[in-house]
C-alpha atoms as a PDB file:
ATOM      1  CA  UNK A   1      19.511 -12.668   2.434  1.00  0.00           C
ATOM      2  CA  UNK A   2      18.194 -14.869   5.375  1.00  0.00           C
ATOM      3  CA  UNK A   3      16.629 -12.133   6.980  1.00  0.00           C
ATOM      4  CA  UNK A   4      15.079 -11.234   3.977  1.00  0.00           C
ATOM      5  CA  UNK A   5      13.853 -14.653   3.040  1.00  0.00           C
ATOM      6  CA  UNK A   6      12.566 -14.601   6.625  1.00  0.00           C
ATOM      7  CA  UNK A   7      10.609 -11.362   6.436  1.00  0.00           C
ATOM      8  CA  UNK A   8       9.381 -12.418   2.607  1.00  0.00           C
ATOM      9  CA  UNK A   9       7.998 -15.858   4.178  1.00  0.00           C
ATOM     10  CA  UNK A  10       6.239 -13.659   7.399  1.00  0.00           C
ATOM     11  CA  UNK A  11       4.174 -11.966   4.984  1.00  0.00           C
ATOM     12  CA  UNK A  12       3.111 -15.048   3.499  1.00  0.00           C
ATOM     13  CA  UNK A  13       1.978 -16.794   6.870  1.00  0.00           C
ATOM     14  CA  UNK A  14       0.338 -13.250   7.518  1.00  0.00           C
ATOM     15  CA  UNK A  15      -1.796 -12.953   4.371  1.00  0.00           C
ATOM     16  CA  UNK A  16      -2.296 -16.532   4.378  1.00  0.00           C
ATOM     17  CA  UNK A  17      -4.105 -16.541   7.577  1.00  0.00           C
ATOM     18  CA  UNK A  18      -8.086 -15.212   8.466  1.00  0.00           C
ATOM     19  CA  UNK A  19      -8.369 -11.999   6.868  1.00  0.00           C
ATOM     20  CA  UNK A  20     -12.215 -10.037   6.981  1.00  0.00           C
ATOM     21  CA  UNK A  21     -13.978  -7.131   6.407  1.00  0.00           C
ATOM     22  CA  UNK A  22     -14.173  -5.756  10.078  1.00  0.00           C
ATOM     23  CA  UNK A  23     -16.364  -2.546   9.821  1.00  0.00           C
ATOM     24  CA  UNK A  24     -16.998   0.678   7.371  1.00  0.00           C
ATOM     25  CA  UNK A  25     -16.514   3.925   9.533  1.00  0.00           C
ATOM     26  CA  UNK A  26     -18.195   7.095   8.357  1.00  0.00           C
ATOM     27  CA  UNK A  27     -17.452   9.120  11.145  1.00  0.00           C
ATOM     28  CA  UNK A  28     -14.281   9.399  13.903  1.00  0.00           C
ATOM     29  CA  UNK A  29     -16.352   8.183  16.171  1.00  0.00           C
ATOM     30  CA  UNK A  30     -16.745   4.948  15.038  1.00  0.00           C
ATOM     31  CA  UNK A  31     -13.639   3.948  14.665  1.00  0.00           C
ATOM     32  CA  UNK A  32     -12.779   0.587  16.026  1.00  0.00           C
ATOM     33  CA  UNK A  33     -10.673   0.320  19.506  1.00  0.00           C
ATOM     34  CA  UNK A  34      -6.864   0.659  19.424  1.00  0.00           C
ATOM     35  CA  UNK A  35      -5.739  -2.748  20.071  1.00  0.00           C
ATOM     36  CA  UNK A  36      -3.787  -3.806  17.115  1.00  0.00           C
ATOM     37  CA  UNK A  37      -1.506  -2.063  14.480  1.00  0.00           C
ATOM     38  CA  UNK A  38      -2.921  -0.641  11.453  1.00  0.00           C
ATOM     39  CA  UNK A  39      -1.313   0.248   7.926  1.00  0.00           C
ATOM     40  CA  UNK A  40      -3.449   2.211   5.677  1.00  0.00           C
ATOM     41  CA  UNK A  41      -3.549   2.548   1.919  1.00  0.00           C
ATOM     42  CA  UNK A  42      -3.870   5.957   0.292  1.00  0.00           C
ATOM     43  CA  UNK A  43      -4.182   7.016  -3.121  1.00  0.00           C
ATOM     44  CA  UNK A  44      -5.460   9.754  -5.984  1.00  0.00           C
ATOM     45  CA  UNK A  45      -9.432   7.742  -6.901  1.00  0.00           C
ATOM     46  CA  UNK A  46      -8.945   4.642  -9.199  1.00  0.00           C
ATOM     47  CA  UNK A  47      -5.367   4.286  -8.171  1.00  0.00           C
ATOM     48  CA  UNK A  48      -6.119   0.786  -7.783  1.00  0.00           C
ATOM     49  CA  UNK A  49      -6.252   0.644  -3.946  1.00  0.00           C
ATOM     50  CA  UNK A  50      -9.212  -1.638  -3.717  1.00  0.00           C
ATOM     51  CA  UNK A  51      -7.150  -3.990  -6.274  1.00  0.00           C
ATOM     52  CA  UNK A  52      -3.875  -4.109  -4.593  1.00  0.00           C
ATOM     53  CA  UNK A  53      -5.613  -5.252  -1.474  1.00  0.00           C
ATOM     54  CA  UNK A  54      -7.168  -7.945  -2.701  1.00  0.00           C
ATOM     55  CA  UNK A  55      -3.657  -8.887  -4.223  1.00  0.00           C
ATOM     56  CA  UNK A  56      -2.223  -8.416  -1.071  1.00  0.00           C
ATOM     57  CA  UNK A  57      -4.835 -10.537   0.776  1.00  0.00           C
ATOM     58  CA  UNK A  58      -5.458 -13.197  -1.861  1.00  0.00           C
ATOM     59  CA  UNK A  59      -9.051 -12.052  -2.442  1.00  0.00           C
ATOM     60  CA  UNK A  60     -10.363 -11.232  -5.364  1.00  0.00           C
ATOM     61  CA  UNK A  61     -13.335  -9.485  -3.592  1.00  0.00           C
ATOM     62  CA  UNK A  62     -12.454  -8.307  -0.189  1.00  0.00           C
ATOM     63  CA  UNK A  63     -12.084  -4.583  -0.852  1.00  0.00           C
ATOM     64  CA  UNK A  64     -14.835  -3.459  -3.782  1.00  0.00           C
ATOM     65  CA  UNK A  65     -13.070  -2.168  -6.862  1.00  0.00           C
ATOM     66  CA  UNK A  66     -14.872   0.200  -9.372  1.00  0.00           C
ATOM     67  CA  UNK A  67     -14.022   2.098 -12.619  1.00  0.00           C
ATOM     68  CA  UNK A  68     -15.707   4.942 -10.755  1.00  0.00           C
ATOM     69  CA  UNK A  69     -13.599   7.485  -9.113  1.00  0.00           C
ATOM     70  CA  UNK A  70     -14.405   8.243  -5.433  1.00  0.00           C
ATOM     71  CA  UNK A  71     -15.973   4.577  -4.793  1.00  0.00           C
ATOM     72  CA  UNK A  72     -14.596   4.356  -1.398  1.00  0.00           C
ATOM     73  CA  UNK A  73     -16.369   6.842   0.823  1.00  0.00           C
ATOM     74  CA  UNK A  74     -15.368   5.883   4.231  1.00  0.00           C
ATOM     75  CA  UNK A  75     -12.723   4.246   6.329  1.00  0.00           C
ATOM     76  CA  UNK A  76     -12.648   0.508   5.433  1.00  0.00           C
ATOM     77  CA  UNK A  77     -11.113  -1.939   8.178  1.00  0.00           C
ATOM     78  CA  UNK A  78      -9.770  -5.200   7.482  1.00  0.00           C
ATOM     79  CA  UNK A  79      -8.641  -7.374  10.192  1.00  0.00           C
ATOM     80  CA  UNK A  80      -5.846 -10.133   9.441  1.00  0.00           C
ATOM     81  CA  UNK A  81      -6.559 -12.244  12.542  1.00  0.00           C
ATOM     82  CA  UNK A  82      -5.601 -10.904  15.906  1.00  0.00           C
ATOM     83  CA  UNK A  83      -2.214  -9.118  14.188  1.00  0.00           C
ATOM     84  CA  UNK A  84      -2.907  -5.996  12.311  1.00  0.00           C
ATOM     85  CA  UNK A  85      -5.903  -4.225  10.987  1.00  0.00           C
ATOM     86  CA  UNK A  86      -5.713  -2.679   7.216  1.00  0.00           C
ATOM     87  CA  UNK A  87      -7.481   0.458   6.400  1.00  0.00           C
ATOM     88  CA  UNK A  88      -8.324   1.347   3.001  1.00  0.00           C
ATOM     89  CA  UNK A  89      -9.072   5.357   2.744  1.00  0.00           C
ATOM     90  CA  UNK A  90     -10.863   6.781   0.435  1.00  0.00           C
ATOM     91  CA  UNK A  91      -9.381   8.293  -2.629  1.00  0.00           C
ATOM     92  CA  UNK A  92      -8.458  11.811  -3.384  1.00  0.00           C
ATOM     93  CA  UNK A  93      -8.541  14.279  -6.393  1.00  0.00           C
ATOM     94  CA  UNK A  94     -11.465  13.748  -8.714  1.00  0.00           C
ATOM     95  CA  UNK A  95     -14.816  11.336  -7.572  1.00  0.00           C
ATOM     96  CA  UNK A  96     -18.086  11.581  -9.195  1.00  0.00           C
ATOM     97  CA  UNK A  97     -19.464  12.751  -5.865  1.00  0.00           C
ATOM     98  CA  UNK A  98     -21.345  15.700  -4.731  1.00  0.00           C
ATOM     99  CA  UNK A  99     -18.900  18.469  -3.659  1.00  0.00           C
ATOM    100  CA  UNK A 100     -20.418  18.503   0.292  1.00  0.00           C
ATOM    101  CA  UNK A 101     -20.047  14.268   0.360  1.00  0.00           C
ATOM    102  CA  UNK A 102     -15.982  14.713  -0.916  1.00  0.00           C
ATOM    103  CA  UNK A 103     -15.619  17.740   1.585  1.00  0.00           C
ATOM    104  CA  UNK A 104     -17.177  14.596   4.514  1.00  0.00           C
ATOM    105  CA  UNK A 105     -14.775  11.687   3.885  1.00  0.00           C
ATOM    106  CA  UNK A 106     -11.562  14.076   2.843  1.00  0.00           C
ATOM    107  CA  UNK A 107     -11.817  15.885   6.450  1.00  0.00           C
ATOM    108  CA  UNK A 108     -12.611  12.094   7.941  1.00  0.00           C
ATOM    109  CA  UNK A 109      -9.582  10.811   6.093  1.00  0.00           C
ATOM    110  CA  UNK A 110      -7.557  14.177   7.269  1.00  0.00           C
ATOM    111  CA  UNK A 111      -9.051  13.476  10.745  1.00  0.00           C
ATOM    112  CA  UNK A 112      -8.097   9.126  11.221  1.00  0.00           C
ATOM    113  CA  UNK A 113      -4.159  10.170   9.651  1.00  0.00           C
ATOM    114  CA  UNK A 114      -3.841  13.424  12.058  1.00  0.00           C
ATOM    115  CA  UNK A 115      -4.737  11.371  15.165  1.00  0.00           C
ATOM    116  CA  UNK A 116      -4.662   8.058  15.166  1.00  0.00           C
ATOM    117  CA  UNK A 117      -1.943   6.385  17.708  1.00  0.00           C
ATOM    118  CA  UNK A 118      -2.138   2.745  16.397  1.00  0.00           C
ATOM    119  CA  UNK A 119      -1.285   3.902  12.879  1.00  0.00           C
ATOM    120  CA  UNK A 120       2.184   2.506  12.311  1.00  0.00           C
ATOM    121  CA  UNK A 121       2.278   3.555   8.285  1.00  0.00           C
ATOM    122  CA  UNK A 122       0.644   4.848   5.674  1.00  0.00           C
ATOM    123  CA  UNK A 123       1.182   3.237   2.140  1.00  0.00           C
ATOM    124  CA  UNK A 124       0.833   5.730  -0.714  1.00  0.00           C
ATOM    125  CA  UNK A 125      -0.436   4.800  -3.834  1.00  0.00           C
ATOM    126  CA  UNK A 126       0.753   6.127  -6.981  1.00  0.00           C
ATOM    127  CA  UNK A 127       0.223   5.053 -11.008  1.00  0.00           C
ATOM    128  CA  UNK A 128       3.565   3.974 -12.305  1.00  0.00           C
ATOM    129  CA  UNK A 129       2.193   5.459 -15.036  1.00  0.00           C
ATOM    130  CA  UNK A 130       1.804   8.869 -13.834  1.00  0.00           C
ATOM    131  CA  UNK A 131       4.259   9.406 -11.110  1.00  0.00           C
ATOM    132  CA  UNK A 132       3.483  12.322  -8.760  1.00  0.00           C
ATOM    133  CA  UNK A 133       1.073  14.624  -9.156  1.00  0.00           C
ATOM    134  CA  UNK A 134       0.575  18.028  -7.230  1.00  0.00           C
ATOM    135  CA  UNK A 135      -2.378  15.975  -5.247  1.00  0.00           C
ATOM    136  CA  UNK A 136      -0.102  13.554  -3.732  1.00  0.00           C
ATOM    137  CA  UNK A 137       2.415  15.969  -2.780  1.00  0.00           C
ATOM    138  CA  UNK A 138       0.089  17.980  -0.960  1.00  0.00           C
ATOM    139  CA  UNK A 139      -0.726  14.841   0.870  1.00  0.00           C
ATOM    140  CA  UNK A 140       3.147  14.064   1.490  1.00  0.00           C
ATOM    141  CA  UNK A 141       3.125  17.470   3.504  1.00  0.00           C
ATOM    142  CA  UNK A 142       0.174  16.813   5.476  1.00  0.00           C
ATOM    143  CA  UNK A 143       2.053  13.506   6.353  1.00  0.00           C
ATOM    144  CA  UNK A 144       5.385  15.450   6.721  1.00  0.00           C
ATOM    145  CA  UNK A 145       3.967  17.797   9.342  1.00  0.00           C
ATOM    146  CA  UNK A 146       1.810  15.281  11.293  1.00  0.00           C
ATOM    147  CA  UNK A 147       5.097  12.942  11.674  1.00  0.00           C
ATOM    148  CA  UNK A 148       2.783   9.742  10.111  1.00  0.00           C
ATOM    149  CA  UNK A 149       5.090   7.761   8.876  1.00  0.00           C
ATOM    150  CA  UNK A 150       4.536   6.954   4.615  1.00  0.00           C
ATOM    151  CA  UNK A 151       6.030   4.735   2.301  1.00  0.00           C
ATOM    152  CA  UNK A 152       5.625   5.021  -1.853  1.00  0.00           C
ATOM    153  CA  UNK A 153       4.203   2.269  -3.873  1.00  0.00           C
ATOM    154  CA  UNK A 154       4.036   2.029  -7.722  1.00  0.00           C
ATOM    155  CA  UNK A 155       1.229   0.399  -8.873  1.00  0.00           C
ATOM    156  CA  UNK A 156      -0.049  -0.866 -12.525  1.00  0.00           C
ATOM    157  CA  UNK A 157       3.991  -1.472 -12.583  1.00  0.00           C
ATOM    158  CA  UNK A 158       2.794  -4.145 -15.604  1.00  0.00           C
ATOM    159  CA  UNK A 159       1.537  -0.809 -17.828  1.00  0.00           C
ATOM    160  CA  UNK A 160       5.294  -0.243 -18.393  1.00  0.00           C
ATOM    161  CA  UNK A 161       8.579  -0.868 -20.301  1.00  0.00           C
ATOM    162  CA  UNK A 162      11.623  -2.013 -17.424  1.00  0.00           C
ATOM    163  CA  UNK A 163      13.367   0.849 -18.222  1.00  0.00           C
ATOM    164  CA  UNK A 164      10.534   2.989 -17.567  1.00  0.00           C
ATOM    165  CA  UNK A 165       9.388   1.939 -14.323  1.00  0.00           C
ATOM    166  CA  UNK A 166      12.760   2.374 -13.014  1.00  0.00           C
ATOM    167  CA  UNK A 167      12.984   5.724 -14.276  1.00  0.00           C
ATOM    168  CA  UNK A 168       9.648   6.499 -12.341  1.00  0.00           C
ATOM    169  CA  UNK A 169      11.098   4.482  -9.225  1.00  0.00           C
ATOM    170  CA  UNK A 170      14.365   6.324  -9.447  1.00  0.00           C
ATOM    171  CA  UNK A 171      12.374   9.863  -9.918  1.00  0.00           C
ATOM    172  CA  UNK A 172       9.940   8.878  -6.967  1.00  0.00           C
ATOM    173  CA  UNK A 173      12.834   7.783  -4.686  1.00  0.00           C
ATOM    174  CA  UNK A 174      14.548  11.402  -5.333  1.00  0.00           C
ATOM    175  CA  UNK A 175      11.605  13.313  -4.613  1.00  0.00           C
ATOM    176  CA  UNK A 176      11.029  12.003  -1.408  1.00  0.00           C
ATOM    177  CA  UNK A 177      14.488  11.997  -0.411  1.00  0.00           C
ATOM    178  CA  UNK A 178      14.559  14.781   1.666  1.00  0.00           C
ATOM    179  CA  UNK A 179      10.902  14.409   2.670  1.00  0.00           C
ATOM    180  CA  UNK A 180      11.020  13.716   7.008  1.00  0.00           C
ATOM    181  CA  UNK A 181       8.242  11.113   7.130  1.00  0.00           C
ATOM    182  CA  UNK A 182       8.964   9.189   4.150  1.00  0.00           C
ATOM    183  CA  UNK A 183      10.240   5.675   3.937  1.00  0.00           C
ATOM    184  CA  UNK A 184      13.433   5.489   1.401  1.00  0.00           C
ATOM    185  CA  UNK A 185      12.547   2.308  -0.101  1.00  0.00           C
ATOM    186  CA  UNK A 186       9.814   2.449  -3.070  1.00  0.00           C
ATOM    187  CA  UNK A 187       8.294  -1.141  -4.280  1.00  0.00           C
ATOM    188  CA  UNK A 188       6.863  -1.339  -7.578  1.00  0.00           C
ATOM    189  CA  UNK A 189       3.578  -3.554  -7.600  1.00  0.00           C
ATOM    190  CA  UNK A 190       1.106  -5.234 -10.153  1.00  0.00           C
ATOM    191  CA  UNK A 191      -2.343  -6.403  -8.574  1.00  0.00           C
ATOM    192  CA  UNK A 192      -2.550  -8.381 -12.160  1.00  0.00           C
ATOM    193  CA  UNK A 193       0.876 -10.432 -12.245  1.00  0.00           C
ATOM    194  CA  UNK A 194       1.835  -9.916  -8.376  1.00  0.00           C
ATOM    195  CA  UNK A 195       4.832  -7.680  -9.151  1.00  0.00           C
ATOM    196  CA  UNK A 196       6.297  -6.698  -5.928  1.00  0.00           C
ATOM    197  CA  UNK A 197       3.714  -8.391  -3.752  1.00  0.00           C
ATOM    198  CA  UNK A 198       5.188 -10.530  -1.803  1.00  0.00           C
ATOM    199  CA  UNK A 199       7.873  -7.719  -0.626  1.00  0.00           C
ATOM    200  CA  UNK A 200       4.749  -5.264   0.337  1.00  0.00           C
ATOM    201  CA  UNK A 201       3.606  -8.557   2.466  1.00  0.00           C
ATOM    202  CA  UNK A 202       7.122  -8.424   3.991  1.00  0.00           C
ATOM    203  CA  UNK A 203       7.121  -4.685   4.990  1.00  0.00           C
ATOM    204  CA  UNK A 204       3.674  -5.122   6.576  1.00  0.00           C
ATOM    205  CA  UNK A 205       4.716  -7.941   8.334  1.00  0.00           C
ATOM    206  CA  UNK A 206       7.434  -6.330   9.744  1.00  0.00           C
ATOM    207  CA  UNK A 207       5.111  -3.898  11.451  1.00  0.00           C
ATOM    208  CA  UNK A 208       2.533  -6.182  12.641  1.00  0.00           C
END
């Protein structure tokens, strides 16, 4: 339990520190220079990336949130000090886009998690609510055969009953069990009453 109070209060000094908007890259190469770790956040549009980084971070505006699916349309960097870089990705499935502007930013998003050496993890986002869809499994296997490291995260975990989230956890957990790039542990999150926050600090921590 020390070591996990130790890792819980890491991921508070890390979030607590300077945390900005670093650039917005449209195209690979523009991507910033490989110097520190990066963890990016995945997720079918209005998954509620943009809003579990700013829970994450402790600001309510950091990452833009929108009711409109496919908001995000590039590769988002977020510097926490001189420690880690986060990368929020733009969303996949449906986006009020046109059809050649999704077909831009999924191949750049297909592109940055194919070949990028400082990524240490990619967190997946996926609506308690929902579970898995066919969408995020397809991503799972890109992930699965390009050896990137993922791990699961449930968010709007508040939308359910207890027993229902754990039956999504406990669903999610077996479907990725035998999956070769996927972390075992899933955390179930809240961006409105900080439900598993402070342990998704903790795991990012750990890889800064």
């Amino acid at each position: 339990m020390a070591d996990d109070d130790d890792l819980i209060e890491a991921g508070r000094l890390l979030f607590a520190g300077p945390i900005d908007f670093e650039l917005g890259v449209v195209d690979m190469s523009s991507l910033p220079g490989g110097d520190l770790p990066e963890v990016a956040f995945a997720g079918r549009s209005n998954v509620g990336k943009s809003s579990l980084v700013n829970a994450l971070t402790g600001r309510k505006k950091l990452a833009r949130s929108s009711v409109e699916p496919g908001r995000t349309r590039e590769l988002n960097f977020f510097r926490i000090g001189d420690t880690l870089r986060l990368v929020d990705l733009p969303g996949y499935g449906y986006a009020k886009a046109p059809k050649a502007e999704i077909g831009r930013w999924t191949a750049l998003t297909r592109d940055y998690l194919r070949g990028r050496a400082p990524l240490k993890r990619v967190i997946l986002l996926i609506d308690a609510r929902h579970g898995l869809k066919p969408h995020d499994k397809d991503v799972m296997d890109a992930l699965d055969t390009s050896a990137v490291t993922y791990q699961i995260v449930l968010t709007k975990a508040d939308k359910l009953k207890p027993t229902e989230l754990e039956a999504t956890a406990s669903a999610t957990r077996e479907a990725i069990r035998k999956r070769p790039a996927a972390h075992p542990e899933v955390i179930a999150t809240s961006a409105e009453t900080g439900l598993g926050i402070e342990v998704l600090r903790a795991e990012i921590a750990a890889l800064a």
